[in-house]
PDB file of N, CA and C in Angstrom:
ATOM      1  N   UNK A   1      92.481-117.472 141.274  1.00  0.00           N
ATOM      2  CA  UNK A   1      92.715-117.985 139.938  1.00  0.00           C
ATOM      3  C   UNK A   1      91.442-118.653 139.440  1.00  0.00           C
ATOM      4  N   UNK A   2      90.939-118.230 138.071  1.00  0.00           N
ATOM      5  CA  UNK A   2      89.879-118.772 137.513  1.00  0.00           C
ATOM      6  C   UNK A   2      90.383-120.644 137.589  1.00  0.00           C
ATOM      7  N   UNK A   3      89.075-121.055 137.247  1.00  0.00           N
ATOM      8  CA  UNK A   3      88.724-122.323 137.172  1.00  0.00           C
ATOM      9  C   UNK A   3      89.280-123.001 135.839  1.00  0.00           C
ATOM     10  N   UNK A   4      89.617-122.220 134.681  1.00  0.00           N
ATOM     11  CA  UNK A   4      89.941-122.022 133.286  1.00  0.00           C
ATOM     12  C   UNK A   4      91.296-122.635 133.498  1.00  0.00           C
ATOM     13  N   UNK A   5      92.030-121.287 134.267  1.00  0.00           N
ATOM     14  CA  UNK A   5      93.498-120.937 134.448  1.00  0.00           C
ATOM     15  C   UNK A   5      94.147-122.024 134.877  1.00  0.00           C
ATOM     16  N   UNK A   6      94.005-122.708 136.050  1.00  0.00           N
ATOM     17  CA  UNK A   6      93.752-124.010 136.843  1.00  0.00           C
ATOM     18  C   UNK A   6      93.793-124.982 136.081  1.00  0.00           C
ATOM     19  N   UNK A   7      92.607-125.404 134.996  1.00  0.00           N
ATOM     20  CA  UNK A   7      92.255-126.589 134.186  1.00  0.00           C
ATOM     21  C   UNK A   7      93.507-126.906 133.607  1.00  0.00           C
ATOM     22  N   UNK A   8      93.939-125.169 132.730  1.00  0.00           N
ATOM     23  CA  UNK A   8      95.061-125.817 132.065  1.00  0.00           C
ATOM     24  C   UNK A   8      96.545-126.128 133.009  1.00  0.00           C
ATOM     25  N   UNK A   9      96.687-125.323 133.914  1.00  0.00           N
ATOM     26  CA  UNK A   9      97.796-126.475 134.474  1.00  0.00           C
ATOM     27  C   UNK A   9      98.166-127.250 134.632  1.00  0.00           C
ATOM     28  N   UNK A  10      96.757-127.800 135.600  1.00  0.00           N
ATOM     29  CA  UNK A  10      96.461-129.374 135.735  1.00  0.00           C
ATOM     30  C   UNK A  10      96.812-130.210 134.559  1.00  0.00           C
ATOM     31  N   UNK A  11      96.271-129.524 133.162  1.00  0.00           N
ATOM     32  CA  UNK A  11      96.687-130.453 132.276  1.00  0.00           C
ATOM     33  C   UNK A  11      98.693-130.341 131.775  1.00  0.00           C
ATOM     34  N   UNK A  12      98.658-129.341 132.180  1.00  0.00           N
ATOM     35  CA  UNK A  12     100.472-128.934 131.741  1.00  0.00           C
ATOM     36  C   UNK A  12     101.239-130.303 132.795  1.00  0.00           C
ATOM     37  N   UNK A  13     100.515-130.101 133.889  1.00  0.00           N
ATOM     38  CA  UNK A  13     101.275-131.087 134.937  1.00  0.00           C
ATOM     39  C   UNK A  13     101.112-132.115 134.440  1.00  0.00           C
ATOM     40  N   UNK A  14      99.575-132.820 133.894  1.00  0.00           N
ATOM     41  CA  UNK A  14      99.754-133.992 133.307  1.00  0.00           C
ATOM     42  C   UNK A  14     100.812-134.325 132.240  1.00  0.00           C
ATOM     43  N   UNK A  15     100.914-133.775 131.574  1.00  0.00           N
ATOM     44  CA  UNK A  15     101.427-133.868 129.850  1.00  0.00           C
ATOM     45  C   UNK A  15     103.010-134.198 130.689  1.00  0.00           C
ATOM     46  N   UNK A  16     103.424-133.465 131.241  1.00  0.00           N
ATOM     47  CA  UNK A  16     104.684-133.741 131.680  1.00  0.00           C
ATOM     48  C   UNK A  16     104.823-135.041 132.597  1.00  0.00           C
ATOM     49  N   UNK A  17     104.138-135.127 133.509  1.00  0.00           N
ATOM     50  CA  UNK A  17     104.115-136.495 133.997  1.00  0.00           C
ATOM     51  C   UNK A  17     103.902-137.797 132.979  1.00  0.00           C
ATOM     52  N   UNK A  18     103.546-137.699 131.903  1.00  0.00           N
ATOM     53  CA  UNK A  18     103.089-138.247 130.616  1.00  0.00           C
ATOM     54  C   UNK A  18     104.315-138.243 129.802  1.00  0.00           C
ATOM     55  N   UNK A  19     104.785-137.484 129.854  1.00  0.00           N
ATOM     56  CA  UNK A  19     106.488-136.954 129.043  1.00  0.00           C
ATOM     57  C   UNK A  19     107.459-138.110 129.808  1.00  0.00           C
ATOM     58  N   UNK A  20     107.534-137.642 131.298  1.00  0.00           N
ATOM     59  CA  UNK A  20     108.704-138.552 131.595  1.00  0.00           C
ATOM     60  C   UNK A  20     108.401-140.299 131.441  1.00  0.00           C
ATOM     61  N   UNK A  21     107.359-140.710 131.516  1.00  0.00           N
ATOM     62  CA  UNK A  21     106.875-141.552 131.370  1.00  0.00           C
ATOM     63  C   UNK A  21     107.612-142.201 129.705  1.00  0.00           C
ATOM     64  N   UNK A  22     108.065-141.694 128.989  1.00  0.00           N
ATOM     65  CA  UNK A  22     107.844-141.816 127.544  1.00  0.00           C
ATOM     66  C   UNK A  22     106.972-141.722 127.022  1.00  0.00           C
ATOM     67  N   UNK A  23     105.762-140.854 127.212  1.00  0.00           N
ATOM     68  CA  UNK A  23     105.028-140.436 126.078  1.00  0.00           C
ATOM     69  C   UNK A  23     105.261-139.282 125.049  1.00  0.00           C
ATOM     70  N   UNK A  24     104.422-139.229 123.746  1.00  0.00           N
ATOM     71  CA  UNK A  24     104.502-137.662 123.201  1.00  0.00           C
ATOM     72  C   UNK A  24     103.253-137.137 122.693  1.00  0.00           C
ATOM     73  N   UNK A  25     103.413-136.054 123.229  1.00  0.00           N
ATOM     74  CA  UNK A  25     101.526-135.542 123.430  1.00  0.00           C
ATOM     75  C   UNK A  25     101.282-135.057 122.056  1.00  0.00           C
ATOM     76  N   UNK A  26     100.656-135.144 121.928  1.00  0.00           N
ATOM     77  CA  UNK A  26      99.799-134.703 120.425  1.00  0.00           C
ATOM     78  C   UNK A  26      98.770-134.005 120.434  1.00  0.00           C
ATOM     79  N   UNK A  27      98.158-133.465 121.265  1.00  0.00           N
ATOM     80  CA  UNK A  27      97.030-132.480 121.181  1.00  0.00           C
ATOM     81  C   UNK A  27      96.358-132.182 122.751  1.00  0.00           C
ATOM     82  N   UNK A  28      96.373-131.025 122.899  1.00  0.00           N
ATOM     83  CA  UNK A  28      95.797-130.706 124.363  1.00  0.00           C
ATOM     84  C   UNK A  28      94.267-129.632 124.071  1.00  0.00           C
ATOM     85  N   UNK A  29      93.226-130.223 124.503  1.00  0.00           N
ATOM     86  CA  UNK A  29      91.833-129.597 124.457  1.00  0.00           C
ATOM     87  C   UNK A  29      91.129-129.826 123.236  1.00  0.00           C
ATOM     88  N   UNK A  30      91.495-131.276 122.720  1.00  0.00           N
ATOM     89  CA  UNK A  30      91.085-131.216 121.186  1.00  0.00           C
ATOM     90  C   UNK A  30      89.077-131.384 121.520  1.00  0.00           C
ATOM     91  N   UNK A  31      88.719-130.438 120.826  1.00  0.00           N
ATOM     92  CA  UNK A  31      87.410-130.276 121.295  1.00  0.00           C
ATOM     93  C   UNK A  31      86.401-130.707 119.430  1.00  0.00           C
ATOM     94  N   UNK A  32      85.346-131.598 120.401  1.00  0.00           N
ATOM     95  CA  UNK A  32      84.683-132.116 119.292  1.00  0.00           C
ATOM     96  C   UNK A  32      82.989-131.594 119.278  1.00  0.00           C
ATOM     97  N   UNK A  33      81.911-131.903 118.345  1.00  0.00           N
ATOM     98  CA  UNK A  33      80.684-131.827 118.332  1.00  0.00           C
ATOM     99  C   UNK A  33      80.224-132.060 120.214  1.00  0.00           C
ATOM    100  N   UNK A  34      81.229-133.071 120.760  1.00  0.00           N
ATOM    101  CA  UNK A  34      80.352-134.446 121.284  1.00  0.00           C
ATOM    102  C   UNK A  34      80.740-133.726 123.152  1.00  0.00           C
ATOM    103  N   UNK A  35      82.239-133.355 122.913  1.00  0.00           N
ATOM    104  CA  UNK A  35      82.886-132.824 124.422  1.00  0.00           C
ATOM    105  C   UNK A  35      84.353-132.326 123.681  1.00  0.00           C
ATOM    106  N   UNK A  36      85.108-132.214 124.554  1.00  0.00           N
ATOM    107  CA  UNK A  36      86.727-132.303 124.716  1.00  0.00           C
ATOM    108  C   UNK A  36      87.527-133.130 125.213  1.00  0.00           C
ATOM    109  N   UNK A  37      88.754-133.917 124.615  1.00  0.00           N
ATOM    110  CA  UNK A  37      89.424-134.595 125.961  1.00  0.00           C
ATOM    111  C   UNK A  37      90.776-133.853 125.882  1.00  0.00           C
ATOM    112  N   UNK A  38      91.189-133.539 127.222  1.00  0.00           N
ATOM    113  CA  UNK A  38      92.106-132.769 127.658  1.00  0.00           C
ATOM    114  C   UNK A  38      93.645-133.109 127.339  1.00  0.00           C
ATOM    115  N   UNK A  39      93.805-134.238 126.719  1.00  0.00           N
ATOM    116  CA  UNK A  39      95.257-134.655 126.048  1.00  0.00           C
ATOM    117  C   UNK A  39      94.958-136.017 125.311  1.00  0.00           C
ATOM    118  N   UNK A  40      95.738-135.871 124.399  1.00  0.00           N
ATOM    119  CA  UNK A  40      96.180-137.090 123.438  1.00  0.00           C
ATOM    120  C   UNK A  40      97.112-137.130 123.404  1.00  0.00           C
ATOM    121  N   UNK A  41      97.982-138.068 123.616  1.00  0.00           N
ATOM    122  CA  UNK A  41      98.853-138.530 123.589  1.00  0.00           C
ATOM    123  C   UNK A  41      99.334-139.890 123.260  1.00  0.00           C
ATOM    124  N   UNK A  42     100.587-140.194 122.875  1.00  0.00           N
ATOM    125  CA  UNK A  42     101.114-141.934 122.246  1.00  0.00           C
ATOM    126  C   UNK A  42     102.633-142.156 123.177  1.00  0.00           C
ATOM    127  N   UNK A  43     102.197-143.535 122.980  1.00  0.00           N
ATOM    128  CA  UNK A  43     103.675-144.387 122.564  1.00  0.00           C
ATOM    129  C   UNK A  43     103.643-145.172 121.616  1.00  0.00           C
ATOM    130  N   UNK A  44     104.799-145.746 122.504  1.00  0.00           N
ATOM    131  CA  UNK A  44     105.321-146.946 121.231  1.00  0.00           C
ATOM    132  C   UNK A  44     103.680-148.071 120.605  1.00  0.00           C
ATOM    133  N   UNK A  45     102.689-148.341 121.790  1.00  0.00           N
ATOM    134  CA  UNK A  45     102.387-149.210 121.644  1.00  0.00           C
ATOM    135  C   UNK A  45     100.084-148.638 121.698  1.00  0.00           C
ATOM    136  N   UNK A  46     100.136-147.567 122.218  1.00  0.00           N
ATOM    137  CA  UNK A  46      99.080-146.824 122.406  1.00  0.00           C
ATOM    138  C   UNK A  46      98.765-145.613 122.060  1.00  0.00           C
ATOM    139  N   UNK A  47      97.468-145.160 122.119  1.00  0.00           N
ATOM    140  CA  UNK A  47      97.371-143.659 121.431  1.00  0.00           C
ATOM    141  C   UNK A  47      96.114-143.350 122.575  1.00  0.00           C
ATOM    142  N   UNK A  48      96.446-142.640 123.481  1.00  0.00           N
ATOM    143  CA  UNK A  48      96.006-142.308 125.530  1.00  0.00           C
ATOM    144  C   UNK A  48      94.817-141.147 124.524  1.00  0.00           C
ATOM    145  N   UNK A  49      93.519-141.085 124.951  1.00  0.00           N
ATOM    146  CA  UNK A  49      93.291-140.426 125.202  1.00  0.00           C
ATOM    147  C   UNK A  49      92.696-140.085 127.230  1.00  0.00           C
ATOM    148  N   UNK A  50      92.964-139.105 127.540  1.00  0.00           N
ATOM    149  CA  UNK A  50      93.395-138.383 128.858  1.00  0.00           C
ATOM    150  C   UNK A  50      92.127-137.688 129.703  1.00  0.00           C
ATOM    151  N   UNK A  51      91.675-137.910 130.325  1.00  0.00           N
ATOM    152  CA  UNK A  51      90.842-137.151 130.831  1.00  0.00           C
ATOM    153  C   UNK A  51      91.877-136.389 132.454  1.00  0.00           C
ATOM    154  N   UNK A  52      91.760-135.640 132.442  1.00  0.00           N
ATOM    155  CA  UNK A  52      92.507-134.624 133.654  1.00  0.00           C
ATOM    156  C   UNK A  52      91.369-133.768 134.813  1.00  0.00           C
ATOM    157  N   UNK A  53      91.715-134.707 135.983  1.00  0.00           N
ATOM    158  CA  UNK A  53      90.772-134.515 137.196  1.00  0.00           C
ATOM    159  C   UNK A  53      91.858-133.397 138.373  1.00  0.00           C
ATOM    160  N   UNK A  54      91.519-132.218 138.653  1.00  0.00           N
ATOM    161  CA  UNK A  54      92.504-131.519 139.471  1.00  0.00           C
ATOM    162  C   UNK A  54      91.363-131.190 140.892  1.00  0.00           C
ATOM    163  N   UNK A  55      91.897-131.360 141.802  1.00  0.00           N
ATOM    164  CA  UNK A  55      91.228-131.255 142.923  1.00  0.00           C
ATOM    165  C   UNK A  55      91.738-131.053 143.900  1.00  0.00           C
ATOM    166  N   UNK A  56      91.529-129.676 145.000  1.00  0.00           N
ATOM    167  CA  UNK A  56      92.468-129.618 146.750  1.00  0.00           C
ATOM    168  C   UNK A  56      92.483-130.810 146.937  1.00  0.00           C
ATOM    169  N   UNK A  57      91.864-132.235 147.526  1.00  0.00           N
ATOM    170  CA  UNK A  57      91.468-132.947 147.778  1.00  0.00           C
ATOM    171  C   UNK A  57      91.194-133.830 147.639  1.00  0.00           C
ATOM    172  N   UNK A  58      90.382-134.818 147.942  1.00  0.00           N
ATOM    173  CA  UNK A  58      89.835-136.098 147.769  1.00  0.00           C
ATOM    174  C   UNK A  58      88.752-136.830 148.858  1.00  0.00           C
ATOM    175  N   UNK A  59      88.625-135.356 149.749  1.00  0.00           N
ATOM    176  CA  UNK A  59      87.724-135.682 150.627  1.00  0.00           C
ATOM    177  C   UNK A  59      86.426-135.654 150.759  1.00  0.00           C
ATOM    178  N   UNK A  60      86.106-135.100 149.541  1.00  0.00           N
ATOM    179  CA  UNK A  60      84.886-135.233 148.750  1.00  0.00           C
ATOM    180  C   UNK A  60      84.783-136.685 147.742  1.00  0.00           C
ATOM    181  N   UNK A  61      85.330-137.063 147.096  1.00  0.00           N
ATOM    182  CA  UNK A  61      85.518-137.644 145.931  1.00  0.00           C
ATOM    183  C   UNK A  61      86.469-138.012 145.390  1.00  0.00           C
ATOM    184  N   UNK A  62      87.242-138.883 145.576  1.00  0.00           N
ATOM    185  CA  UNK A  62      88.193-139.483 144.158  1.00  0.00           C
ATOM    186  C   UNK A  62      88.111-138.588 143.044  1.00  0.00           C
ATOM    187  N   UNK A  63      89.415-138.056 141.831  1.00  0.00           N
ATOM    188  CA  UNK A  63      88.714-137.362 140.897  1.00  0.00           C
ATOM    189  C   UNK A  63      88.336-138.402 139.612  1.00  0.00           C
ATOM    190  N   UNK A  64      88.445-139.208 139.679  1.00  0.00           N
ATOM    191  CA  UNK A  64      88.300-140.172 138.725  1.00  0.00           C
ATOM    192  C   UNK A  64      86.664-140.518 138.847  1.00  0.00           C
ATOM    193  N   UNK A  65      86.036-140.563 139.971  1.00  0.00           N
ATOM    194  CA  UNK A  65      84.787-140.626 140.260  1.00  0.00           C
ATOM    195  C   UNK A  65      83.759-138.994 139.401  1.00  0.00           C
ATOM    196  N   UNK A  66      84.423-138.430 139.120  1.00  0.00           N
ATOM    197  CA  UNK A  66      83.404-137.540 138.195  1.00  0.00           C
ATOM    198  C   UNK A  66      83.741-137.660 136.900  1.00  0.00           C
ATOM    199  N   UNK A  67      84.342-138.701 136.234  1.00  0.00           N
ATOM    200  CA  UNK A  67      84.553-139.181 135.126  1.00  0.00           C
ATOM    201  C   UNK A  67      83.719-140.373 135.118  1.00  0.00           C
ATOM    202  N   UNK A  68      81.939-140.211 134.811  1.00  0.00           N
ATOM    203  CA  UNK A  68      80.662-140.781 134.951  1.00  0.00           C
ATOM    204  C   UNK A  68      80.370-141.512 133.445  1.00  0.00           C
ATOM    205  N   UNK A  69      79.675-142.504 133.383  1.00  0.00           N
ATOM    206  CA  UNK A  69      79.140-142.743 132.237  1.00  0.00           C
ATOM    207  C   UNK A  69      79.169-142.035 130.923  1.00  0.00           C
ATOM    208  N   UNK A  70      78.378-140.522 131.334  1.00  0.00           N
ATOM    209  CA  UNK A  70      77.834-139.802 130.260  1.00  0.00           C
ATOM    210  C   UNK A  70      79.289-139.116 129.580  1.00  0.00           C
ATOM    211  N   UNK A  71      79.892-139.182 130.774  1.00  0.00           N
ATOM    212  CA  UNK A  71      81.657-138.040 130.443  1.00  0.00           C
ATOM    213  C   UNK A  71      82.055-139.062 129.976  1.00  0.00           C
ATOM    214  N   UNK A  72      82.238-140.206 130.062  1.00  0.00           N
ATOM    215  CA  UNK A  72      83.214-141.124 129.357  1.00  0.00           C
ATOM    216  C   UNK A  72      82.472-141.323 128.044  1.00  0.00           C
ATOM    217  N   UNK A  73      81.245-141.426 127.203  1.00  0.00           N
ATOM    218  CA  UNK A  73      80.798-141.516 126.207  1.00  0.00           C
ATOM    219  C   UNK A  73      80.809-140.139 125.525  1.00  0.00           C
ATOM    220  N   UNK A  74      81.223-139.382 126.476  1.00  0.00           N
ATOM    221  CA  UNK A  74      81.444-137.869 125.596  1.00  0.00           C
ATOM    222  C   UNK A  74      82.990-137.890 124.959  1.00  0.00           C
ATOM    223  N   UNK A  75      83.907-138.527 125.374  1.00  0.00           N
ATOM    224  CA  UNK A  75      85.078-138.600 125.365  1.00  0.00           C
ATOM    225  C   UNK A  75      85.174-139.821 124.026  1.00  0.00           C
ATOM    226  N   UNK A  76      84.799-141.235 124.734  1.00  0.00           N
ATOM    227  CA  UNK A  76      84.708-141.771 123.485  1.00  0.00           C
ATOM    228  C   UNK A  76      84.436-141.459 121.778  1.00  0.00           C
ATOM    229  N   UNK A  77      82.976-140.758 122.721  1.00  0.00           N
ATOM    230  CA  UNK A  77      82.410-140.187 120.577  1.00  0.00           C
ATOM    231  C   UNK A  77      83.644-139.349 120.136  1.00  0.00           C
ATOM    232  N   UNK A  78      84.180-138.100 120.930  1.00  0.00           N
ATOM    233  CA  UNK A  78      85.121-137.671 120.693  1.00  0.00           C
ATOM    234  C   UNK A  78      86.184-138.149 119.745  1.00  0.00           C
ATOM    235  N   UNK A  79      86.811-139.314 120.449  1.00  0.00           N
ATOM    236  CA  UNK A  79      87.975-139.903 120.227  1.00  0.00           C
ATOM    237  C   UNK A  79      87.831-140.661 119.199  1.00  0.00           C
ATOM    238  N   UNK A  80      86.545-141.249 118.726  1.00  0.00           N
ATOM    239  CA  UNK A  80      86.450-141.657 117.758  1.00  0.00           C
ATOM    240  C   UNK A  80      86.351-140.735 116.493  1.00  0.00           C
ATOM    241  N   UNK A  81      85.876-139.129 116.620  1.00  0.00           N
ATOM    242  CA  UNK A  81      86.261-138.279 115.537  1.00  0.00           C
ATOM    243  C   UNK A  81      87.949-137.739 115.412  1.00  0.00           C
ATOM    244  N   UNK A  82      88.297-138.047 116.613  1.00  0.00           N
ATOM    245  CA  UNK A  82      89.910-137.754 116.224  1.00  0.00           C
ATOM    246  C   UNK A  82      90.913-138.868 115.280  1.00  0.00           C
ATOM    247  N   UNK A  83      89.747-140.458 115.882  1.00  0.00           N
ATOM    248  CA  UNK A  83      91.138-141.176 114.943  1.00  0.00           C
ATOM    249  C   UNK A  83      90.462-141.012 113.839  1.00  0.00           C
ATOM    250  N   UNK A  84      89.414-140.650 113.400  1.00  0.00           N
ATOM    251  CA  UNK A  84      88.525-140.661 111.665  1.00  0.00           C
ATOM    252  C   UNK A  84      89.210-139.545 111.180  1.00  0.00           C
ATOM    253  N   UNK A  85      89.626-138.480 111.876  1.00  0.00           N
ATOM    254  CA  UNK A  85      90.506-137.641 111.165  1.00  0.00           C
ATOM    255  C   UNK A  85      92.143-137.803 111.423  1.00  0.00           C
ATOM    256  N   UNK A  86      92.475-138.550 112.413  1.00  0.00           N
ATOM    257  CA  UNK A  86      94.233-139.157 111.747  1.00  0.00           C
ATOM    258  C   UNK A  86      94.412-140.433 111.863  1.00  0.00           C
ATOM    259  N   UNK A  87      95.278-140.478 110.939  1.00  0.00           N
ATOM    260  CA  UNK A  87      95.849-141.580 110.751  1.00  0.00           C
ATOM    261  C   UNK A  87      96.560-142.148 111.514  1.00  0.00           C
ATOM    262  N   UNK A  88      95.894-143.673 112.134  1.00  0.00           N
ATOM    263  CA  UNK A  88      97.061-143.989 113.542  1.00  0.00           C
ATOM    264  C   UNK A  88      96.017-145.620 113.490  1.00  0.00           C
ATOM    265  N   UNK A  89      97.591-146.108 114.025  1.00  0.00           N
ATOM    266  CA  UNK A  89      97.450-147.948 113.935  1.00  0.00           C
ATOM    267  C   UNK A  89      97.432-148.167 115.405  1.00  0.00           C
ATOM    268  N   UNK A  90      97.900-147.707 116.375  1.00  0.00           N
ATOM    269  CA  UNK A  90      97.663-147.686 117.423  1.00  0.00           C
ATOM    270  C   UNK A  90      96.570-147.870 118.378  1.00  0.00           C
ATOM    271  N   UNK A  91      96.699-148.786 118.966  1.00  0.00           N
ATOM    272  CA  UNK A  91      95.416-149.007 120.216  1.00  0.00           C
ATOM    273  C   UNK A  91      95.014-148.526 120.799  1.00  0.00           C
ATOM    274  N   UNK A  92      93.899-147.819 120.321  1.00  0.00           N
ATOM    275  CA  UNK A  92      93.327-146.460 121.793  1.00  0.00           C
ATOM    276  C   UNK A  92      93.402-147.324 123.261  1.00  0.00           C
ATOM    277  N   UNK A  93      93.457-146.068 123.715  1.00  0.00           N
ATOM    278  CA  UNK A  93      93.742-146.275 125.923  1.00  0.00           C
ATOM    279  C   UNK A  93      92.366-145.250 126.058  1.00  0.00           C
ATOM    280  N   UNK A  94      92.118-145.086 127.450  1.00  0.00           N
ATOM    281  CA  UNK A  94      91.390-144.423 127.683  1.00  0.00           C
ATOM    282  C   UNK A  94      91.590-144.370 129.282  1.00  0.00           C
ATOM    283  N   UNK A  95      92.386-143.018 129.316  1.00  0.00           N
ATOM    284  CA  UNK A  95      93.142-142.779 131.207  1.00  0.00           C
ATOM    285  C   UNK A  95      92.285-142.001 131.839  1.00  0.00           C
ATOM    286  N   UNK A  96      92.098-141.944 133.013  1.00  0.00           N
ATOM    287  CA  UNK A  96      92.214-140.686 134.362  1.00  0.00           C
ATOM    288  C   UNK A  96      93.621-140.448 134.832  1.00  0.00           C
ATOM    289  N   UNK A  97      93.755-138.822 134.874  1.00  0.00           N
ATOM    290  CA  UNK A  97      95.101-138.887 135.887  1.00  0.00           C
ATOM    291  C   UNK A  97      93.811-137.550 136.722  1.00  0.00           C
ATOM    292  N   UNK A  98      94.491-138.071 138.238  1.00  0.00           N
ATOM    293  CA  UNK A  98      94.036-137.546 139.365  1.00  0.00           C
ATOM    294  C   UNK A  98      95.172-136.239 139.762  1.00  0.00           C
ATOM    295  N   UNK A  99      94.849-135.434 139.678  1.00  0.00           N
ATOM    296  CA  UNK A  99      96.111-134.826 140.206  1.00  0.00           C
ATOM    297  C   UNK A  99      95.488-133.704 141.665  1.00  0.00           C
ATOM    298  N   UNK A 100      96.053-133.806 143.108  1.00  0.00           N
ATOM    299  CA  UNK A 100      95.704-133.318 144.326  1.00  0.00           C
ATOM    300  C   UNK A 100      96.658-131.976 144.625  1.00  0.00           C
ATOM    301  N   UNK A 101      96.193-131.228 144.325  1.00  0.00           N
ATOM    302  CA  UNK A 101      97.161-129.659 144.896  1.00  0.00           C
ATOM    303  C   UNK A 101      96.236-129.167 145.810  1.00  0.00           C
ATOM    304  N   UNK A 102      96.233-129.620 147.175  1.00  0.00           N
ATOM    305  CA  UNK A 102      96.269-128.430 147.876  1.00  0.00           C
ATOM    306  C   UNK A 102      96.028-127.001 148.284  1.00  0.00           C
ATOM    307  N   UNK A 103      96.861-126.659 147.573  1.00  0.00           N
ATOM    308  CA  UNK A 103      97.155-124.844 147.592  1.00  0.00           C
ATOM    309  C   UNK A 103      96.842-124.601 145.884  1.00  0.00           C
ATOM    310  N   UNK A 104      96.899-125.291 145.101  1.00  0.00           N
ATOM    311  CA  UNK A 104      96.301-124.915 144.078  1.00  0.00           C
ATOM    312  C   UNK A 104      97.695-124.662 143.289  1.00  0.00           C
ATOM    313  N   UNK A 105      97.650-124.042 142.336  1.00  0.00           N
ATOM    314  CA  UNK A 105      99.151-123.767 141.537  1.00  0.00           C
ATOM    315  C   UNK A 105     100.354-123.247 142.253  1.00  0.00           C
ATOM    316  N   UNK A 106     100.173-123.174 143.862  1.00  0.00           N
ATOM    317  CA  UNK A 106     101.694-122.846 144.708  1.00  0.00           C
ATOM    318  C   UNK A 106     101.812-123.904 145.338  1.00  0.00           C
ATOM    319  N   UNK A 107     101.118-125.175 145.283  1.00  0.00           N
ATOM    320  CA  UNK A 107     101.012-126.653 145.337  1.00  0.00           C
ATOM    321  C   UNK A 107     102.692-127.113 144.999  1.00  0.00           C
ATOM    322  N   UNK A 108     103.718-127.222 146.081  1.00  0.00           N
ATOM    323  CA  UNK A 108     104.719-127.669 145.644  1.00  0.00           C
ATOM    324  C   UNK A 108     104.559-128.920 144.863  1.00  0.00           C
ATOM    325  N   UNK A 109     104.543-129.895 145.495  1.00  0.00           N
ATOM    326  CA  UNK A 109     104.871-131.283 144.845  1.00  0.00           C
ATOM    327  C   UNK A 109     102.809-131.861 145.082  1.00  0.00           C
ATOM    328  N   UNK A 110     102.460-131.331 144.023  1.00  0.00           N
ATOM    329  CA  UNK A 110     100.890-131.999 143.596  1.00  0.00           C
ATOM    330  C   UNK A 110     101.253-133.521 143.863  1.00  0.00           C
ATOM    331  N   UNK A 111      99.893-134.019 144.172  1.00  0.00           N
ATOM    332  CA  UNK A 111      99.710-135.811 144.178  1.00  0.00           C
ATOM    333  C   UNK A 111      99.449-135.712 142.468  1.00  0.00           C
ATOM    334  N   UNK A 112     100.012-136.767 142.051  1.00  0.00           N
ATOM    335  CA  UNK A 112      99.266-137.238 140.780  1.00  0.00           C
ATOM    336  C   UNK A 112      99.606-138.742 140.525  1.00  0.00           C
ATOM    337  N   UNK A 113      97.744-139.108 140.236  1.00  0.00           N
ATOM    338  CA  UNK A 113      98.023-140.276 139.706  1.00  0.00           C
ATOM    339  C   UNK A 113      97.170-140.895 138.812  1.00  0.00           C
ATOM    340  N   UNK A 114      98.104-141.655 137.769  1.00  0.00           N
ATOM    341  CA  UNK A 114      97.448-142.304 136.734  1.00  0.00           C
ATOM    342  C   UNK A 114      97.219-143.348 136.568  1.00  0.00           C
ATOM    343  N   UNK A 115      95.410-143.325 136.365  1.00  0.00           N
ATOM    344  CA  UNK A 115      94.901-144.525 135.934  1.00  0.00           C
ATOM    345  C   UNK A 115      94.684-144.717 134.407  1.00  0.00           C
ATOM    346  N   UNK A 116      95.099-146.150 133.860  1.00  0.00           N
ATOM    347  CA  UNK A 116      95.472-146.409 132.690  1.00  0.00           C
ATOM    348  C   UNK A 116      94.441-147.518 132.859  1.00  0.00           C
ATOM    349  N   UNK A 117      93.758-147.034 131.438  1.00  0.00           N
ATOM    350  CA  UNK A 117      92.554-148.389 130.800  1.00  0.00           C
ATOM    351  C   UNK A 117      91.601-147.978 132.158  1.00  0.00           C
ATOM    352  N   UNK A 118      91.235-146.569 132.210  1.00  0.00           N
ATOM    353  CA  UNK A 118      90.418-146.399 133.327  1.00  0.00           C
ATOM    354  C   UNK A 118      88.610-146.980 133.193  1.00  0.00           C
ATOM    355  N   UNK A 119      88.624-146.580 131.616  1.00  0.00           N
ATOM    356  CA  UNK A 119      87.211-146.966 131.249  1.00  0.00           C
ATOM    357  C   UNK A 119      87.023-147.410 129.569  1.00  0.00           C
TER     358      UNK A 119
END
């Protein structure tokens, strides 16, 4: 399975782990001048933008650890052209979710976990 194919799962798995949570997603791959961030999403009280780390592992790296300086200011500029184009009173967030499969998309029960106010 491409690397593509993969990305978006990872993010399908997020959004739903994000769902039961009470969130409601609002945009997946919204892509700007600056980068992409892989979900937006709200509640009652925030407006998440998401960065989505999928990895066999962690025995290399934490996936939150390749979410670096330069990626998080790519995300920011981003996010700042998304709220200039909607309208929202809401407090930006700014997450990692880690998610660990293993076997990759035959990954029964993936690790996932979310860090909130990661950066």
């Amino acid at each position: 399975m491409n690397s593509t194919l993969l990305g978006a799962w990872g993010e399908k798995l997020a959004a739903k782990y994000y769902r039961r949570k009470g969130y409601k997603c609002i945009a997946v791959g919204y892509c700007s001048r600056f980068g992409e961030i892989d979900i937006i999403l709200e509640n009652r009280d925030y407006v998440v933008f998401s960065e989505v780390k999928l990895r066999k592992n962690d025995s290399f790296a934490l996936g939150r650890e390749f979410v670096d300086c330069k990626k998080q200011d790519k995300i920011k500029k981003t996010a700042m052209i998304w709220l200039s184009e909607n309208e929202c009173e809401k407090q930006p967030r700014f997450d990692v979710v880690e998610i660990y499969a293993p076997e990759g998309i035959k990954t029964k029960k993936p690790e996932i976990n979310l860090i909130e106010n990661a950066f």
